[in-house]
C-alpha atoms as a PDB file:
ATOM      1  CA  UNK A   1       0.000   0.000   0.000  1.00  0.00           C
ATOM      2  CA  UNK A   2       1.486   3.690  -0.528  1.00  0.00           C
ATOM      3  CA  UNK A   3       2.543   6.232   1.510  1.00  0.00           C
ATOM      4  CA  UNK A   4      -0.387   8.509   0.605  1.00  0.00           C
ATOM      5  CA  UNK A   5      -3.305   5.484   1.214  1.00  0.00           C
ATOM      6  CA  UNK A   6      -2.044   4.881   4.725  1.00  0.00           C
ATOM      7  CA  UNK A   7      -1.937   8.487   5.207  1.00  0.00           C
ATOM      8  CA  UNK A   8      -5.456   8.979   4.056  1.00  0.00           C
ATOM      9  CA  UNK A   9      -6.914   5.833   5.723  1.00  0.00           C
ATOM     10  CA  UNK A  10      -5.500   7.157   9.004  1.00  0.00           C
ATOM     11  CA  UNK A  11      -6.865  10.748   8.756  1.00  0.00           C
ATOM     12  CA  UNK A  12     -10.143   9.003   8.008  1.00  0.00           C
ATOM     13  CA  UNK A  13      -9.685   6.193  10.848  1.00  0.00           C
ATOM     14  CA  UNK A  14      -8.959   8.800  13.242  1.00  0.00           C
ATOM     15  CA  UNK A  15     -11.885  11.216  12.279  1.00  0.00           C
ATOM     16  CA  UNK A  16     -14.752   8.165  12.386  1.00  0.00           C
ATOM     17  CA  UNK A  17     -13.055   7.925  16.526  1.00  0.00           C
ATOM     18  CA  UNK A  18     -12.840  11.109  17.173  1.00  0.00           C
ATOM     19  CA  UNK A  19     -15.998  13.529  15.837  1.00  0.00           C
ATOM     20  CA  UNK A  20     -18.437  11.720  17.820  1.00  0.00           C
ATOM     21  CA  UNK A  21     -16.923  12.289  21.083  1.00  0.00           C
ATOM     22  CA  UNK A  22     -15.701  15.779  20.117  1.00  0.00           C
ATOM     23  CA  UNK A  23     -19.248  16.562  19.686  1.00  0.00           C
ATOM     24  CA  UNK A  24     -20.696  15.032  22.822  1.00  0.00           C
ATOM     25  CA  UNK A  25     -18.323  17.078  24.323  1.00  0.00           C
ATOM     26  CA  UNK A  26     -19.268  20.162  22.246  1.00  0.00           C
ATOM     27  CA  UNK A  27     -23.028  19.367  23.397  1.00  0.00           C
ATOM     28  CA  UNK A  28     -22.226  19.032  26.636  1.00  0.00           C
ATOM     29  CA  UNK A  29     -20.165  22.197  26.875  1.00  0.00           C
ATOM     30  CA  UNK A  30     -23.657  23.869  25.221  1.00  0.00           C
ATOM     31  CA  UNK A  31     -25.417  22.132  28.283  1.00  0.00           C
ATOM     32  CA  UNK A  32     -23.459  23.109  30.773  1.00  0.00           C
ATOM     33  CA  UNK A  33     -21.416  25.689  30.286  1.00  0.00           C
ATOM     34  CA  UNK A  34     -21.754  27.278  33.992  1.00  0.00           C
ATOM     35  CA  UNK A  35     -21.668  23.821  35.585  1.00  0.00           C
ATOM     36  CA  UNK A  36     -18.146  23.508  33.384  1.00  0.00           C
ATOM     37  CA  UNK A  37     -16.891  26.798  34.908  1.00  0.00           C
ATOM     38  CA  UNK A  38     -17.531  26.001  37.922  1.00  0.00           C
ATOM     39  CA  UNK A  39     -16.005  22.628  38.618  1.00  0.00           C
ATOM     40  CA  UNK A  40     -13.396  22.634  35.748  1.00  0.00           C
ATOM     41  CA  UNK A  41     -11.450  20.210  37.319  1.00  0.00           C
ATOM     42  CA  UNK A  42     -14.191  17.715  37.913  1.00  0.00           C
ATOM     43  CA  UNK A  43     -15.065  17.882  34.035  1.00  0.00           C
ATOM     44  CA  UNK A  44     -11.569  17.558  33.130  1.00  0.00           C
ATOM     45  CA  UNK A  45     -11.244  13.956  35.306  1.00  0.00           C
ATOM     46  CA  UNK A  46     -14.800  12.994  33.355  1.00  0.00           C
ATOM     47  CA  UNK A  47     -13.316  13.933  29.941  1.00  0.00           C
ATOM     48  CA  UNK A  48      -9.989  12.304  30.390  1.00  0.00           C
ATOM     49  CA  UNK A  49     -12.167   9.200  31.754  1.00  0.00           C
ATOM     50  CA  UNK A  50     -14.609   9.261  29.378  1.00  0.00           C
ATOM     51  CA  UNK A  51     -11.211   9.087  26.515  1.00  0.00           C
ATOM     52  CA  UNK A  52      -9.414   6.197  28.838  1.00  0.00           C
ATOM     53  CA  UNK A  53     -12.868   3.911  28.589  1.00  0.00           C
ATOM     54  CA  UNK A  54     -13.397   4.994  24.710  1.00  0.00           C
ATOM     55  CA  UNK A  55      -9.878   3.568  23.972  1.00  0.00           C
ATOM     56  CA  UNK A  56      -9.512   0.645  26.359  1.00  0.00           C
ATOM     57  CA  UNK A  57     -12.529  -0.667  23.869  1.00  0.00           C
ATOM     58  CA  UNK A  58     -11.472   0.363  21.139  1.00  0.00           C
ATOM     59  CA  UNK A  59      -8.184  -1.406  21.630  1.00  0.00           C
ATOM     60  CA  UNK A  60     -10.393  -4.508  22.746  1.00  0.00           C
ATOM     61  CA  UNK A  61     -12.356  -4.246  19.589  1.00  0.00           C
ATOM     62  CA  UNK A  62      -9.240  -4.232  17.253  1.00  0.00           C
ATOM     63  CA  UNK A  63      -7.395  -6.517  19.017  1.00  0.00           C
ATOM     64  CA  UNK A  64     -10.006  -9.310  17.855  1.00  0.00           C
END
């Protein structure tokens, strides 16, 4: 396979992964915008955790 097909299968692999939880996280930032502001730190362990889970299956999934 060339250079330029990996390179475009891998923008594309990493885009089908990635929109969907960049916009549940643009939704809930839309949602809950104050709650954000106000306990930053809390969101940040819930988006980091919510990443961690996504890829732990994920890596399941491909490892099949």
């Amino acid at each position: 396979m060339s250079l330029s097909a990996v390179l475009l299968w891998t923008v594309f692999a990493r885009v089908v992964r990635i929109a969907p939880v960049f916009a549940l996280a643009a939704l809930a930032r839309v949602g809950c915008a104050q709650s954000i502001e106000r306990h930053a730190t809390r969101w940040v362990v819930l988006l980091a955790s919510v990443w961690f889970v996504f890829y732990v299956v994920y890596f399941i999934r491909m490892g099949r």
